[in-house]
N, C-alpha and C. Protein backbone atom coordinates (compact mmCIF):
# COMPACT_ATOMS: atom_id res chain seq x y z
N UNK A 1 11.26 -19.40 -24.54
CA UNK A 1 10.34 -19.88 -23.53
C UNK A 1 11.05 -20.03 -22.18
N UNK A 2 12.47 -20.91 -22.51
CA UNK A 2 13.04 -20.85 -21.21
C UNK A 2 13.15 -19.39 -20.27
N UNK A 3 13.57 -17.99 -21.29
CA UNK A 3 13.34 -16.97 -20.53
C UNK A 3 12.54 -16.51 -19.73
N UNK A 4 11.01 -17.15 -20.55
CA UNK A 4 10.06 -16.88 -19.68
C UNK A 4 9.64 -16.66 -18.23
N UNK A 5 10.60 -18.38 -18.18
CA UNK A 5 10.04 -19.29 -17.68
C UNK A 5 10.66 -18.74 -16.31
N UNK A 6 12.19 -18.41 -16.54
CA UNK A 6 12.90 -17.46 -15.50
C UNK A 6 12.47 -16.58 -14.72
N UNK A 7 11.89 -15.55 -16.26
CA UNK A 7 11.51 -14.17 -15.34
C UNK A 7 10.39 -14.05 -14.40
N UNK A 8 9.04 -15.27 -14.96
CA UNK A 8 8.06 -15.56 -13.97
C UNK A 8 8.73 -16.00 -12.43
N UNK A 9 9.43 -16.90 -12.31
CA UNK A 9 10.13 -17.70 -11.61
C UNK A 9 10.51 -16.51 -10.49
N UNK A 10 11.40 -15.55 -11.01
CA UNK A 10 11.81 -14.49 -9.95
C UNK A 10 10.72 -13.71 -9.71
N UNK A 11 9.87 -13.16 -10.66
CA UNK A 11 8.66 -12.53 -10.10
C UNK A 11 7.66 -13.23 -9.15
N UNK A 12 7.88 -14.66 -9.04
CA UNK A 12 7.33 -15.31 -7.95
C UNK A 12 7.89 -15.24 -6.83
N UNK A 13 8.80 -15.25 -6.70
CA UNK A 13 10.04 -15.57 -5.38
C UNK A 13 10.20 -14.09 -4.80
N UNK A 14 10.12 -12.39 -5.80
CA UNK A 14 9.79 -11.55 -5.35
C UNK A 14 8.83 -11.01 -4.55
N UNK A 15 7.51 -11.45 -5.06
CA UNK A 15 6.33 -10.93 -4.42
C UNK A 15 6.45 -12.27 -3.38
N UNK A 16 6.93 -13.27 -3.10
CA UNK A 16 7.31 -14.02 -1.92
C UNK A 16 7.69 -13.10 -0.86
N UNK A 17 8.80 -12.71 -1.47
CA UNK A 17 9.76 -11.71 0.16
C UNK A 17 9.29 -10.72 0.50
N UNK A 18 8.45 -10.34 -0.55
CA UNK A 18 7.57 -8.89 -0.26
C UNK A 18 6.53 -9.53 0.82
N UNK A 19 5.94 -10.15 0.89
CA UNK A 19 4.51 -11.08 1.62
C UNK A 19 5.29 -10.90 2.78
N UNK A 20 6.27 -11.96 2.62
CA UNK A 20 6.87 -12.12 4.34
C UNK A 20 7.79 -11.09 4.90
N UNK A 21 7.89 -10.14 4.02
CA UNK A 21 8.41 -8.44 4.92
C UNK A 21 7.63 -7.41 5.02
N UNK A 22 6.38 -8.26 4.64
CA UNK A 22 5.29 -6.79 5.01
C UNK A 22 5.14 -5.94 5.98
N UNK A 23 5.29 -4.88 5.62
CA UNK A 23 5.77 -3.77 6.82
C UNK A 23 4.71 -3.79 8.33
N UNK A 24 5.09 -3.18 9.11
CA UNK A 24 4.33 -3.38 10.66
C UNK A 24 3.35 -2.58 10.37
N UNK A 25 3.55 -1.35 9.68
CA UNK A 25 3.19 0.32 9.90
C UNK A 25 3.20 0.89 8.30
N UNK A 26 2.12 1.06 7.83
CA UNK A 26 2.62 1.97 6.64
C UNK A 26 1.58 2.90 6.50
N UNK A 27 2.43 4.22 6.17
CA UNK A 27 1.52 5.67 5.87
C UNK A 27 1.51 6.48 5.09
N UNK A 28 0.18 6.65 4.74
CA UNK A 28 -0.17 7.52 3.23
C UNK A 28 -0.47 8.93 3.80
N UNK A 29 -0.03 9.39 2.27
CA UNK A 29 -0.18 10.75 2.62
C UNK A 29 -1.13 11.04 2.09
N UNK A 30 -2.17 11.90 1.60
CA UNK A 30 -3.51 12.02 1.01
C UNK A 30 -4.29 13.40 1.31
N UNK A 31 -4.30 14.36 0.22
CA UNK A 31 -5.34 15.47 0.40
C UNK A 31 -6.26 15.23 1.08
N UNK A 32 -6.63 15.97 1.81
CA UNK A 32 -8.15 16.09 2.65
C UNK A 32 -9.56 15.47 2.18
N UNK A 33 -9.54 16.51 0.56
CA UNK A 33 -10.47 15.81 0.14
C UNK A 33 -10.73 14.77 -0.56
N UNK A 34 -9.63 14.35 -1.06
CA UNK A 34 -9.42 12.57 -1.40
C UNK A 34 -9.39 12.03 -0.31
N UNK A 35 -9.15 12.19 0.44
CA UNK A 35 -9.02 11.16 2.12
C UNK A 35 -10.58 11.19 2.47
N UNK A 36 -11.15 12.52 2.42
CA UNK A 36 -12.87 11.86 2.93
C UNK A 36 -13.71 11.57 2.07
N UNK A 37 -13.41 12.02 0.59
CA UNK A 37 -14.58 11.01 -0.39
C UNK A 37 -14.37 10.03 -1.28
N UNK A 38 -13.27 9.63 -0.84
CA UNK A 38 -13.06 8.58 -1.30
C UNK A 38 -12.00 6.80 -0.33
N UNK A 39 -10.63 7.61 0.18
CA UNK A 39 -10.06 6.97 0.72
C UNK A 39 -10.63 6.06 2.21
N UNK A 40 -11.24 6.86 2.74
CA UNK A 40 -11.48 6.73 4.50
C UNK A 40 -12.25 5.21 4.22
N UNK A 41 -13.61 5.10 3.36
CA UNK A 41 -14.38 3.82 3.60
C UNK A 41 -13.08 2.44 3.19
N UNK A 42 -12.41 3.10 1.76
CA UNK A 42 -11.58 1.74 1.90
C UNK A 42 -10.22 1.71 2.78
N UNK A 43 -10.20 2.27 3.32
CA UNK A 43 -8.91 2.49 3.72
C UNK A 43 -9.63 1.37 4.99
N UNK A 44 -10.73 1.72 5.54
CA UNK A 44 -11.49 1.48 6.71
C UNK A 44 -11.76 -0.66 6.14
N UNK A 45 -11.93 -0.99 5.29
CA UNK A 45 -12.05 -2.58 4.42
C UNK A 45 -10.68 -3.26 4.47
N UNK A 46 -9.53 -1.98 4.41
CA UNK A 46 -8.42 -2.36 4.40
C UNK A 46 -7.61 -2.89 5.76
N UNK A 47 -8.03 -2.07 6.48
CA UNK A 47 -7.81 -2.16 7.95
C UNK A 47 -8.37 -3.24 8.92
N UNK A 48 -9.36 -3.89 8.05
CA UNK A 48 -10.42 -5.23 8.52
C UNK A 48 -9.66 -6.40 7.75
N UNK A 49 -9.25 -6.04 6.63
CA UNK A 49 -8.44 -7.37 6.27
C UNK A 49 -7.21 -7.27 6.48
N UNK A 50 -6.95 -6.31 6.97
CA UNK A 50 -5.73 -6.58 7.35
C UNK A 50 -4.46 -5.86 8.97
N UNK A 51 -5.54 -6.81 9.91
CA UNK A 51 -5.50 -5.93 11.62
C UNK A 51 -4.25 -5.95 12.00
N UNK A 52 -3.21 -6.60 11.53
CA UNK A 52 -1.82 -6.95 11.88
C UNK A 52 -1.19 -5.15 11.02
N UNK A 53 -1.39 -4.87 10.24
CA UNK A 53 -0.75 -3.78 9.84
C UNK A 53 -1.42 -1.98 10.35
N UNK A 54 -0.79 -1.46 11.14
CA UNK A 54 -1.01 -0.32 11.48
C UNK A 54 -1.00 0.80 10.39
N UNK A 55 -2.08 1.68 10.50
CA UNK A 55 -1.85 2.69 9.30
C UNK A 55 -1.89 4.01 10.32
N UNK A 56 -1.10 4.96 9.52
CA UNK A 56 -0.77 6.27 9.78
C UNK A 56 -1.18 6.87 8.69
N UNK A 57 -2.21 8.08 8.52
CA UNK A 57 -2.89 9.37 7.79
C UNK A 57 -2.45 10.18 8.26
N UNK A 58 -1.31 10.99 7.18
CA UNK A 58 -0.70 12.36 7.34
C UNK A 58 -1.83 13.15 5.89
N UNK A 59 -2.23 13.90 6.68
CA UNK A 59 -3.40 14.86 5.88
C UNK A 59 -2.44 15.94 5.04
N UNK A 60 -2.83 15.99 3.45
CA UNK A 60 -1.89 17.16 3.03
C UNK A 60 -3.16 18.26 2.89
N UNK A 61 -2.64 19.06 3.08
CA UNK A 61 -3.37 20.48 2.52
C UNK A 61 -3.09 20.71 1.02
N UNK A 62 -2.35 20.44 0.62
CA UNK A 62 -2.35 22.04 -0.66
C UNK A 62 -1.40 21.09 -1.29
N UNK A 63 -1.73 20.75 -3.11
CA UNK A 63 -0.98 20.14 -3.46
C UNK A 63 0.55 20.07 -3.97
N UNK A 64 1.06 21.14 -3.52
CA UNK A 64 2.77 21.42 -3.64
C UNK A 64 3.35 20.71 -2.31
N UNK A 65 2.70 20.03 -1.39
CA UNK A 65 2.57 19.18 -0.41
C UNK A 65 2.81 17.49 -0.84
N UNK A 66 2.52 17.81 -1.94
CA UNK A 66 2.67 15.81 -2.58
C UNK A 66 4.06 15.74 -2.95
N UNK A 67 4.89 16.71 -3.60
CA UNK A 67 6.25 16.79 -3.31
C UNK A 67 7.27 15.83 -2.32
């Protein structure tokens, strides 16, 4: 139990430093057509909750591009 109790312990204190180093800027890469039937509306929910973080959409063409 004591192990447990540890490994929760650091998985708390992790997603801590992650919170308070949340990046300024982060950018996905995303096929065309995953980016307009699906990504764009949430990406667009994402961007409302969260106005402090800038996003960048690099459009892939062709999937030897996800590489």
């Amino acid at each position: 139990m004591h192990s447990a109790q540890l490994a929760f312990g650091q998985l708390d204190r992790g997603i801590r430093e992650l919170k308070e180093a949340a990046p300024e800027m982060i950018t996905i890469g995303a096929l065309t057509y995953f980016f307009s039937r699906w990504l764009s509306s949430r990406l667009m929910l994402f961007m409302e909750a969260n106005p402090s973080i800038a996003v960048r959409v690099e459009p892939i063409i062709g999937i030897d591009d996800l590489a």
